[in-house]
C-alpha atoms as a PDB file:
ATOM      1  CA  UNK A   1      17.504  21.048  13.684  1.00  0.00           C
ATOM      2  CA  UNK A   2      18.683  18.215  11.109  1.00  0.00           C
ATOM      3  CA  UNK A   3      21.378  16.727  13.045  1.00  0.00           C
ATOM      4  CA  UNK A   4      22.848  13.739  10.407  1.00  0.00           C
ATOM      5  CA  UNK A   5      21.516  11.683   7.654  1.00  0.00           C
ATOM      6  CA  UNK A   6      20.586   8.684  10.045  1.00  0.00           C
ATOM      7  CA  UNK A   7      20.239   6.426   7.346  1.00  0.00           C
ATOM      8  CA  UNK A   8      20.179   5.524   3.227  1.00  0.00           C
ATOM      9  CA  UNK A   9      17.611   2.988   1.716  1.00  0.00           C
ATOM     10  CA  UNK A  10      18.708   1.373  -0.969  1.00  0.00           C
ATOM     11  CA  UNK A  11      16.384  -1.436  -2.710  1.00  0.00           C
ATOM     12  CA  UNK A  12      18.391  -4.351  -3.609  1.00  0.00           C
ATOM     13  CA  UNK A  13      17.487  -7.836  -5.475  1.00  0.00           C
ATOM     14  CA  UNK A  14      18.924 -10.030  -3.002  1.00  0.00           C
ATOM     15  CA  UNK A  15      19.953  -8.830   0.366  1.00  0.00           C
ATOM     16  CA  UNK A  16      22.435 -11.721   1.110  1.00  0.00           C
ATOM     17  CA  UNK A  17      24.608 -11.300  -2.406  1.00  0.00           C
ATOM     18  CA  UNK A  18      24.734  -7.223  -1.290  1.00  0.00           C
ATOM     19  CA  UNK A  19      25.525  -7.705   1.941  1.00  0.00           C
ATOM     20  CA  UNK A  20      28.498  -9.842   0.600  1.00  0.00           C
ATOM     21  CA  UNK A  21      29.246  -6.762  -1.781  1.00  0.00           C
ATOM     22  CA  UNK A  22      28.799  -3.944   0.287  1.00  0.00           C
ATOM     23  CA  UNK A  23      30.633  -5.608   3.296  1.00  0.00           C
ATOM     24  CA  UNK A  24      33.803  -7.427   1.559  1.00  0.00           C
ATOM     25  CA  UNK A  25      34.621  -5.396  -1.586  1.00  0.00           C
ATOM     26  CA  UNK A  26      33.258  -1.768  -0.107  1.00  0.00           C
ATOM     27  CA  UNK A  27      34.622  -2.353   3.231  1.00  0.00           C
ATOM     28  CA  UNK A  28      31.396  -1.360   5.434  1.00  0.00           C
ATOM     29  CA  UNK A  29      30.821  -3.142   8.576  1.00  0.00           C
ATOM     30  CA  UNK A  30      27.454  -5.382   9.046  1.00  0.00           C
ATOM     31  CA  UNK A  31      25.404  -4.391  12.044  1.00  0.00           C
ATOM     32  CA  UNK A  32      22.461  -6.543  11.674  1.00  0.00           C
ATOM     33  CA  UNK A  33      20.662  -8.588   9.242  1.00  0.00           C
ATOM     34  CA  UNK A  34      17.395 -10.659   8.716  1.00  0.00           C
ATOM     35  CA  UNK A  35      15.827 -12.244   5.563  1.00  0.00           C
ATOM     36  CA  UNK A  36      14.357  -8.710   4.489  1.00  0.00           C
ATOM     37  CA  UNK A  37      16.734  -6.111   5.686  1.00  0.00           C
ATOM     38  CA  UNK A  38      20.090  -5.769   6.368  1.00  0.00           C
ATOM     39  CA  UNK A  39      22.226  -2.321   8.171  1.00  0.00           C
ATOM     40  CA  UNK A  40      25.684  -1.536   7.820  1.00  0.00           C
ATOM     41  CA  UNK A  41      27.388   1.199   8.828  1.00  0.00           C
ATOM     42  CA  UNK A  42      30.218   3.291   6.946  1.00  0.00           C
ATOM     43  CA  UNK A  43      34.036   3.167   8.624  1.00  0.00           C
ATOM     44  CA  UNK A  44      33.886   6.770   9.487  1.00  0.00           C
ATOM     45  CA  UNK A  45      30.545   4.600  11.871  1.00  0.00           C
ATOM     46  CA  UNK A  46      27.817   7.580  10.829  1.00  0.00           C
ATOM     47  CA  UNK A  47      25.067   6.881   8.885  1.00  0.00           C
ATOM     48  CA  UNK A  48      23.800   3.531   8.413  1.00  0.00           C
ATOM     49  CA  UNK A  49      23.184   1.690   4.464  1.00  0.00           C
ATOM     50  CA  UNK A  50      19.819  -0.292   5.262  1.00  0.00           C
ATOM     51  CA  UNK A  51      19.575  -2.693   2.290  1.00  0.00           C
ATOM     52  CA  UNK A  52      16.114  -4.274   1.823  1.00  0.00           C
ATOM     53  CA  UNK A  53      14.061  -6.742  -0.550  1.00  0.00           C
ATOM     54  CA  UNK A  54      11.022  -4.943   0.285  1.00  0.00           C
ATOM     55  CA  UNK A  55       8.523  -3.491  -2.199  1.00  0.00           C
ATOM     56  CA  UNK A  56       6.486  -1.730   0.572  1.00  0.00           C
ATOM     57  CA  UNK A  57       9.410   0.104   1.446  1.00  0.00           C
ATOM     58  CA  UNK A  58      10.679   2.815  -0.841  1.00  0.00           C
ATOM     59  CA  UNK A  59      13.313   1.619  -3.672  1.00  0.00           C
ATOM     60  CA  UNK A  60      15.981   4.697  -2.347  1.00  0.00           C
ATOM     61  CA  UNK A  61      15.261   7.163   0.891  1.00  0.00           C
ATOM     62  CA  UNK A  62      17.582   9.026   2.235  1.00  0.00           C
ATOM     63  CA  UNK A  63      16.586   9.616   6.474  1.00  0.00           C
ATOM     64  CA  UNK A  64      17.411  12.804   8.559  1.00  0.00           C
ATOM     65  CA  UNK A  65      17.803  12.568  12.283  1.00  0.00           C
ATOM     66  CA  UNK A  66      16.140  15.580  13.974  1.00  0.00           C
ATOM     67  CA  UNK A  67      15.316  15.949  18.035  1.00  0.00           C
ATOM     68  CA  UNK A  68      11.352  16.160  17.264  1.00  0.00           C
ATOM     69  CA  UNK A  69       9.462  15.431  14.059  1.00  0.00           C
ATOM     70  CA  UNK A  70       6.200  16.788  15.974  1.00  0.00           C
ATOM     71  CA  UNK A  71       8.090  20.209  17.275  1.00  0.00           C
ATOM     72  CA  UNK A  72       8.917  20.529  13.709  1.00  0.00           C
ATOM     73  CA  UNK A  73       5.335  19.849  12.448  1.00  0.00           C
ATOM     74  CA  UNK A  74       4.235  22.437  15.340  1.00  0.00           C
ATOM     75  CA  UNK A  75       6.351  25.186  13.625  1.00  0.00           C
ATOM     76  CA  UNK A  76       6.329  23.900   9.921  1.00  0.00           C
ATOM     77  CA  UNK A  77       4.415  27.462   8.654  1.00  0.00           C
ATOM     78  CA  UNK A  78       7.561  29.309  10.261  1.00  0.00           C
ATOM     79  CA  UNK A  79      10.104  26.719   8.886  1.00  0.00           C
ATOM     80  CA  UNK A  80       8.406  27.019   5.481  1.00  0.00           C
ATOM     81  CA  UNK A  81       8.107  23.254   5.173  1.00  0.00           C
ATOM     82  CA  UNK A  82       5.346  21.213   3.588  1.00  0.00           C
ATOM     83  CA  UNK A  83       4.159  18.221   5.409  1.00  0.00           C
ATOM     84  CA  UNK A  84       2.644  15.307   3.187  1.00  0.00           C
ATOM     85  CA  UNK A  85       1.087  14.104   6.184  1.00  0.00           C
ATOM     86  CA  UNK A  86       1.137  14.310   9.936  1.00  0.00           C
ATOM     87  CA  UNK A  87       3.938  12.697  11.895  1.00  0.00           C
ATOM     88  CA  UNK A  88       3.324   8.706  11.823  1.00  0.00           C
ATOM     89  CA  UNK A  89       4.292   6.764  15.252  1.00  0.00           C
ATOM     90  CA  UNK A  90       6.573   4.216  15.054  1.00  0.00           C
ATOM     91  CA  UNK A  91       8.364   1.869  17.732  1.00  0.00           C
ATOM     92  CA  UNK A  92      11.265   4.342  18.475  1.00  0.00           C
ATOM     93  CA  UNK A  93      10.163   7.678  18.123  1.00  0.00           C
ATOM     94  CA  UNK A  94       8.071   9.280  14.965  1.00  0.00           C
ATOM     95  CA  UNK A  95       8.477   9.452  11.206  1.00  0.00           C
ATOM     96  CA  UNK A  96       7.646  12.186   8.760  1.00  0.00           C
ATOM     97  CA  UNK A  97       7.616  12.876   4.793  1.00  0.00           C
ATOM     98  CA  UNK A  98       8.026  17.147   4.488  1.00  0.00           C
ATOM     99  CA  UNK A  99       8.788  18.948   1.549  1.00  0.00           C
ATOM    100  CA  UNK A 100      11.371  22.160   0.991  1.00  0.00           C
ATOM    101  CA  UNK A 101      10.350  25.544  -0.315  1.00  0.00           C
ATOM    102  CA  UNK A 102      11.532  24.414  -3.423  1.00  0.00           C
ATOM    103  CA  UNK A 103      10.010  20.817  -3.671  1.00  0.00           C
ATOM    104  CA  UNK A 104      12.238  18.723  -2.614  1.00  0.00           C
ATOM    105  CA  UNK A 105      10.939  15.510  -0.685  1.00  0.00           C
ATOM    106  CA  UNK A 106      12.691  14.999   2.810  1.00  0.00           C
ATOM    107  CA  UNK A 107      12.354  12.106   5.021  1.00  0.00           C
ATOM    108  CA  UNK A 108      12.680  13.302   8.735  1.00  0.00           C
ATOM    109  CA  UNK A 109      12.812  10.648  12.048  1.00  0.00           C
ATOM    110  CA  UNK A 110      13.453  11.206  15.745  1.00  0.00           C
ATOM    111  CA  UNK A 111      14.013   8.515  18.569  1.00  0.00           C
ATOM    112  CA  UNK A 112      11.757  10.042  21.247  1.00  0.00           C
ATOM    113  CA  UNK A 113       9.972   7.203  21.913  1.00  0.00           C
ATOM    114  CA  UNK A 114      11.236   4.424  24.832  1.00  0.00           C
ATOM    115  CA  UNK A 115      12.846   1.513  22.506  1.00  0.00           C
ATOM    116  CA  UNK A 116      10.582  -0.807  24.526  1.00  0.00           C
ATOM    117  CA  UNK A 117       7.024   1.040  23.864  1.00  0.00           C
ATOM    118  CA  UNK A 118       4.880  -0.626  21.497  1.00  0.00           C
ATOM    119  CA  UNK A 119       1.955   1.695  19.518  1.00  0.00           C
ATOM    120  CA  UNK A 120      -0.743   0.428  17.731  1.00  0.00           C
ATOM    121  CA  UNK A 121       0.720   1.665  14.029  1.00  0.00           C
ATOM    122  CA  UNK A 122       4.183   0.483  15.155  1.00  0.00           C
ATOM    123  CA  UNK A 123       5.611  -3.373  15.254  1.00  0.00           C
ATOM    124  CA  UNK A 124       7.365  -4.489  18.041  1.00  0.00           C
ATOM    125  CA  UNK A 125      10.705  -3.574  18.088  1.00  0.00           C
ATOM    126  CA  UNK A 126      11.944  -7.129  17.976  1.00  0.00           C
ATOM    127  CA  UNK A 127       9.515  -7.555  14.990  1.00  0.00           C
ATOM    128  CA  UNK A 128      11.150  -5.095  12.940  1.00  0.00           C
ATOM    129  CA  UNK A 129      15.351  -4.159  12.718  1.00  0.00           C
ATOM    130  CA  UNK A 130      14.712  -0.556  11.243  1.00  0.00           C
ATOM    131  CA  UNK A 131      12.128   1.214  12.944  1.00  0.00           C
ATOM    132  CA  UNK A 132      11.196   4.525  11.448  1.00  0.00           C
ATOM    133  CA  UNK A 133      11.345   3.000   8.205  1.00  0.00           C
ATOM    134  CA  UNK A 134       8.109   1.085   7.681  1.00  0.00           C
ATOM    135  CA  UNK A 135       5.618   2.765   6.703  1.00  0.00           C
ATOM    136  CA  UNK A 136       5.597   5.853   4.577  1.00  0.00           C
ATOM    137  CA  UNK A 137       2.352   7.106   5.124  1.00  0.00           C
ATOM    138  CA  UNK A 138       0.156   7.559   8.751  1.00  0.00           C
ATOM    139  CA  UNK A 139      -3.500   5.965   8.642  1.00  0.00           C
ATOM    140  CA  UNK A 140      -6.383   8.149   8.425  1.00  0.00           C
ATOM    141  CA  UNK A 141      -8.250   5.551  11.034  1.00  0.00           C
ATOM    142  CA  UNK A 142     -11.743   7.435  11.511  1.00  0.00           C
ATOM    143  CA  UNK A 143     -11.765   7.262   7.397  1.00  0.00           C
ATOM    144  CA  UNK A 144     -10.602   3.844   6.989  1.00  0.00           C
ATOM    145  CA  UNK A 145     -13.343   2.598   9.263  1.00  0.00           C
ATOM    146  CA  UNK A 146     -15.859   4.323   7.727  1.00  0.00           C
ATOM    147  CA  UNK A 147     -15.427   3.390   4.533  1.00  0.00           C
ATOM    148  CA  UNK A 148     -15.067  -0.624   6.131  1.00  0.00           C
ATOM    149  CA  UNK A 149     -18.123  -0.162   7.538  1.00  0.00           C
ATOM    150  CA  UNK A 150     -19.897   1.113   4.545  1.00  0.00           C
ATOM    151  CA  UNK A 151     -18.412  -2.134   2.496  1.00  0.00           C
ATOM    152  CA  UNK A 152     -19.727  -4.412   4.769  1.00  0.00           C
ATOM    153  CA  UNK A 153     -17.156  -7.070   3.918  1.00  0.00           C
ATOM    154  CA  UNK A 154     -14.355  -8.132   6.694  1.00  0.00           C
ATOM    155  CA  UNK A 155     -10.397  -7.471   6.324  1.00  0.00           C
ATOM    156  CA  UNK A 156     -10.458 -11.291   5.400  1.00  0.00           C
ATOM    157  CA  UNK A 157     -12.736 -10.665   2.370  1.00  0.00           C
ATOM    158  CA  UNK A 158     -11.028  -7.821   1.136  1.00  0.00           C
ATOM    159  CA  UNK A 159      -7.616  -8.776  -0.908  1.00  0.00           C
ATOM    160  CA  UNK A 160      -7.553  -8.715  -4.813  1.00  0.00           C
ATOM    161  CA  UNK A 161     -11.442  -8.298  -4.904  1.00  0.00           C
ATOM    162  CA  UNK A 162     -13.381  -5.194  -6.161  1.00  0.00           C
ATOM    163  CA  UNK A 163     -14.368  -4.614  -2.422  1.00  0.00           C
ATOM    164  CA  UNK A 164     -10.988  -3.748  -1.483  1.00  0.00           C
ATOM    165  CA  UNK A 165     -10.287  -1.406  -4.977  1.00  0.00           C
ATOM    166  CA  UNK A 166     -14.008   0.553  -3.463  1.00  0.00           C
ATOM    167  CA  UNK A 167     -11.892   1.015   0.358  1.00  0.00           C
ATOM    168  CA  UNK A 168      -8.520   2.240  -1.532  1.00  0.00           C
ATOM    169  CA  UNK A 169      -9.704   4.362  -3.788  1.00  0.00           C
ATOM    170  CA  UNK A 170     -12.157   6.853  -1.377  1.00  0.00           C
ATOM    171  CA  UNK A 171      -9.392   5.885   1.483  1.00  0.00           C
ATOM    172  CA  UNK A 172      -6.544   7.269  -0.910  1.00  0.00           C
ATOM    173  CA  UNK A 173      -7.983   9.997  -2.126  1.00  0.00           C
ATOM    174  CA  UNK A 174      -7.793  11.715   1.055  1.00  0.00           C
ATOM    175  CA  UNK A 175      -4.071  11.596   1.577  1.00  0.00           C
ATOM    176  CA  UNK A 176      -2.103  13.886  -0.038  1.00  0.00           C
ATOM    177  CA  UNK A 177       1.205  12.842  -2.035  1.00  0.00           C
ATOM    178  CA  UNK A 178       2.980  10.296  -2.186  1.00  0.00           C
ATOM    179  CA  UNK A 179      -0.477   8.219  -1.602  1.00  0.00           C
ATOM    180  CA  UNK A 180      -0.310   4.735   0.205  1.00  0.00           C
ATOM    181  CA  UNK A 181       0.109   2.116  -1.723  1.00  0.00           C
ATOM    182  CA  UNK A 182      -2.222  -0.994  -1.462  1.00  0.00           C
ATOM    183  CA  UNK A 183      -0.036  -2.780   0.616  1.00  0.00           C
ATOM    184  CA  UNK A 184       0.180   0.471   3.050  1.00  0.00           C
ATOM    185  CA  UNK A 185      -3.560   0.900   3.478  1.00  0.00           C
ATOM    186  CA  UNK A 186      -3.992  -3.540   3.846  1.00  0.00           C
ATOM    187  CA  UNK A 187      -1.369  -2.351   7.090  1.00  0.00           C
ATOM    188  CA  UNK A 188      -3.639   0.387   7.763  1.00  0.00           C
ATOM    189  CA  UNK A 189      -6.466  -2.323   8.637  1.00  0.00           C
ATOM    190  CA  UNK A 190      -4.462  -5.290   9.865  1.00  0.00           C
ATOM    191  CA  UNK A 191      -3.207  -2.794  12.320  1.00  0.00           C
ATOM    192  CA  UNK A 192      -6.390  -1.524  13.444  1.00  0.00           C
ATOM    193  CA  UNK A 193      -7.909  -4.793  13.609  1.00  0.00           C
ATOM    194  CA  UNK A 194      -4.989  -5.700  15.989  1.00  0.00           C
ATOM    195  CA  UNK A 195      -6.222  -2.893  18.234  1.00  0.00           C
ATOM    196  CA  UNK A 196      -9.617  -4.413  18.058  1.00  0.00           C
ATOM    197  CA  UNK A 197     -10.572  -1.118  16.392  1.00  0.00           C
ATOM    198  CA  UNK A 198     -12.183  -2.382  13.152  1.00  0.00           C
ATOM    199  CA  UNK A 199     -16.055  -2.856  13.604  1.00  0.00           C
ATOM    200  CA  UNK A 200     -17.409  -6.431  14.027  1.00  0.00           C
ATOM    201  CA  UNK A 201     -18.595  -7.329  10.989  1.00  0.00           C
ATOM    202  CA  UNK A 202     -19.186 -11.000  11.366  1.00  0.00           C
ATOM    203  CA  UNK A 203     -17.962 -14.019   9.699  1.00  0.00           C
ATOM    204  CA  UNK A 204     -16.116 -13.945   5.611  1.00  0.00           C
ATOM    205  CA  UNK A 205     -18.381 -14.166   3.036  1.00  0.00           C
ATOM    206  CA  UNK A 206     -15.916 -15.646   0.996  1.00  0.00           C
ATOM    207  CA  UNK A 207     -15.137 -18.896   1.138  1.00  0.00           C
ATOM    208  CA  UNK A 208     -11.708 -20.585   0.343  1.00  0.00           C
ATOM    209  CA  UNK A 209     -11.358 -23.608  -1.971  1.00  0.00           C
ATOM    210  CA  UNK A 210     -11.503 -27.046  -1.656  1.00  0.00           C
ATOM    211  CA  UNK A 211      -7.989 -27.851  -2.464  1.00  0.00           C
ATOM    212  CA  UNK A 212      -7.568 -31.691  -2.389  1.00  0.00           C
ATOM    213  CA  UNK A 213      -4.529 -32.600  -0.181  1.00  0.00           C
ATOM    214  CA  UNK A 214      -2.103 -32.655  -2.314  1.00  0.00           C
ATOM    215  CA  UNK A 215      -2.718 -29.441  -3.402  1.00  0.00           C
ATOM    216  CA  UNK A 216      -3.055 -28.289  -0.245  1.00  0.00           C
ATOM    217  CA  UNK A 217       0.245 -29.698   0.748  1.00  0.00           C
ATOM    218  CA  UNK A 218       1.790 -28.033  -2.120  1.00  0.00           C
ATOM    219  CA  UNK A 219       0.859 -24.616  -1.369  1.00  0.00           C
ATOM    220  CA  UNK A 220       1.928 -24.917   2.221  1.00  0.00           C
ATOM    221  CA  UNK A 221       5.422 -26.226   0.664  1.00  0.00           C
ATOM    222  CA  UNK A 222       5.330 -22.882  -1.389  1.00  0.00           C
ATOM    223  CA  UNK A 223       4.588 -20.814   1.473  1.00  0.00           C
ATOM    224  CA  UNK A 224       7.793 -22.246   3.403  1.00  0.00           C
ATOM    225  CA  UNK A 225       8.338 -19.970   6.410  1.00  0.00           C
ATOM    226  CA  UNK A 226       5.740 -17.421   5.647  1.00  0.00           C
ATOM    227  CA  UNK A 227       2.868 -19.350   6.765  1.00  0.00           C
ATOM    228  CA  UNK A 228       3.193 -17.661  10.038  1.00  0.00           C
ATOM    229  CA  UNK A 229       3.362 -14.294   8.206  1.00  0.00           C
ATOM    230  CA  UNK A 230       0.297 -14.408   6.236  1.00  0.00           C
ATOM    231  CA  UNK A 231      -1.456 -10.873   7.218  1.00  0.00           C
ATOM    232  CA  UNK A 232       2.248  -9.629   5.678  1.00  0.00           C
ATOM    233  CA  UNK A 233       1.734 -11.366   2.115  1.00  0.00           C
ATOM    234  CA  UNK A 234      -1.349  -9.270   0.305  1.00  0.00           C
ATOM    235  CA  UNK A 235       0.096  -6.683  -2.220  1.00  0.00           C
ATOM    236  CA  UNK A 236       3.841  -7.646  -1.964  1.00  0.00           C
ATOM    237  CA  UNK A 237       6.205  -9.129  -4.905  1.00  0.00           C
ATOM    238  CA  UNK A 238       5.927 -12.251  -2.652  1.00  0.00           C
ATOM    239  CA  UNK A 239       2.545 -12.909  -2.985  1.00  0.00           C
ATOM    240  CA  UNK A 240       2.608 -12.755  -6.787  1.00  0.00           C
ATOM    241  CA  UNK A 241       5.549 -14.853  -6.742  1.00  0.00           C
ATOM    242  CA  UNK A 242       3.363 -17.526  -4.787  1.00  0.00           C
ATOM    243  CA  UNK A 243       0.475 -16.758  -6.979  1.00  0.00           C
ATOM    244  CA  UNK A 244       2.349 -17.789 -10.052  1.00  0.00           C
ATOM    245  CA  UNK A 245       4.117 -20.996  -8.869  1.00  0.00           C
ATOM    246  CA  UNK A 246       0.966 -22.812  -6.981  1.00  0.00           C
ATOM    247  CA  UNK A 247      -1.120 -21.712 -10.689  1.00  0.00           C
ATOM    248  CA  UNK A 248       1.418 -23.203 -12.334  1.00  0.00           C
ATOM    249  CA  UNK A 249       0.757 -26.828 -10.642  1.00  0.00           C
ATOM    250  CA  UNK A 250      -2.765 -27.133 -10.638  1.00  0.00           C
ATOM    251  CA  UNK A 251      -5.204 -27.547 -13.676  1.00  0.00           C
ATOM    252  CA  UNK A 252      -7.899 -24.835 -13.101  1.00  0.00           C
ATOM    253  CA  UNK A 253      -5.583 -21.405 -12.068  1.00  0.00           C
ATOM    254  CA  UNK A 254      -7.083 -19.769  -8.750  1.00  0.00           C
ATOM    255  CA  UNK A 255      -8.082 -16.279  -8.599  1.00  0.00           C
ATOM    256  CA  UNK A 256      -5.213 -14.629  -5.952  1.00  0.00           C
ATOM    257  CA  UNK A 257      -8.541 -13.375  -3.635  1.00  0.00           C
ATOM    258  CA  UNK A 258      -9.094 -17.628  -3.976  1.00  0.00           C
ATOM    259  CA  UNK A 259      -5.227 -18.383  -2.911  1.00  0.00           C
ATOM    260  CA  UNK A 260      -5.337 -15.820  -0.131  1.00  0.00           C
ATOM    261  CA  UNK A 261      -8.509 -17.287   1.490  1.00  0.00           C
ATOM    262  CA  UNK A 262      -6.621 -20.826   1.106  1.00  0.00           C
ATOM    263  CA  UNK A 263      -3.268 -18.941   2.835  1.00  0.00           C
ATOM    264  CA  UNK A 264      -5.340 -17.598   5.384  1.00  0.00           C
ATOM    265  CA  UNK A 265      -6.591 -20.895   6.216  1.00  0.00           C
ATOM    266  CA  UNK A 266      -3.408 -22.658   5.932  1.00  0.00           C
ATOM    267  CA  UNK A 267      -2.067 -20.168   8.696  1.00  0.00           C
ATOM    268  CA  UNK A 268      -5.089 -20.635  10.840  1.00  0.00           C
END
């Protein structure tokens, strides 16, 4: 039933200088790499090392290759196993976080998914090197849009503002541990408004700030190459980061609800 450990997470501070490490001086061989994530694979070429600079993605994991996450989840009362929650879809196949008789925390994936097939919770597979990997919890969507509804206030509206603490706290309290974290459940609504799932709700309320021009040059400056990644930026190291450096040039410091809404409209 668990066929290999597929692959080992391992959070690192800059993926570049551990590439450089774990290639030259350890002697693994570099499969692929992007800004975020890089995989390479050990010389006996079994499991893979996926280093990554991202704090939505769990600081060490270690991944366990089985045929069928949801045959296992079928006969998990037999196998004695705990499941956190119910297998999440991902581009390749399905994901699941199970625990032992005794506690332990496993992380189980399978590959029975085409490579090609796109699902709503999943990225495209050229979108993301590691599926299986990116997202530790599966939405509760019925839940999620109830409690949007009863808000009243559109995905737009939401970061760093209490409106968004009132949706994670009822939303998280029905998942069992480890719960999402904010940045999982902000990926639990972007990805159900990209299935045009999320009720119409009409325009922001909010509105983002008149930033003279220079300002509003400067922030784009800051935002370099993630201006086409906005949705990506709420809840992640990165967005504090920004936070911090475009406060740190203006008079009057913005709120970060105030900087997203000036993102999002940078993006636009």
């Amino acid at each position: 039933m668990l066929k290999r450990i597929d692959r080992i997470l391992i959070r690192v501070p800059s993926v570049a200088g551990a590439v450089t490490y774990y290639r030259d001086v350890l002697g693994m061989k570099l499969i692929r790499e992007d800004a975020r994530l890089a995989a390479l694979r050990m010389s006996d070429d079994s499991a893979e090392f996926v280093l990554h600079a991202d704090h939505d993605l769990p600081e060490q994991a270690v991944y366990l290759l089985v045929d069928s996450v949801r045959d296992i989840y079928k006969r998990r009362t037999a196998l004695k196993l705990d499941f956190v929650s119910p297998p999440a879809q991902t581009a390749r196949g399905f994901t699941a976080t199970v625990k032992d008789p005794f506690g332990t925390v496993l992380q189980l994936l399978d590959r029975s998914a085409e490579s090609s097939a796109k699902h709503e919770d999943a990225k495209p597979v050229g979108d993301m090197l590691f599926a299986g990997v990116e997202s530790r919890t599966a939405p509760r969507r019925e839940l999620l849009i109830k409690i949007y509804e009863k808000i009243g206030r559109t995905a737009d509206d939401l970061p760093y503002t209490p409106h968004f603490e009132q949706l994670y706290g009822p939303y998280i309290a029905q998942h069992a541990d480890p719960k999402p974290s904010r940045a999982e459940v902000w990926r639990h609504l972007l990805n159900l408004r990209k299935g045009g799932k999320l009720p119409k709700l009409g325009e922001a309320r909010s509105k983002p700030p008149a930033l003279p021009g220079d300002d509003r040059e400067r922030l784009r400056q800051i935002l370099g190459d993630d201006i086409g990644k906005r949705d990506r930026l709420p809840y992640t190291k990165r967005f504090d980061d920004l936070v911090d450096s475009f406060n740190k040039t203006i008079e009057r410091p913005l709120s970060p609800h105030l900087i997203w809404r000036a993102v999002a409209t940078l993006a636009k």
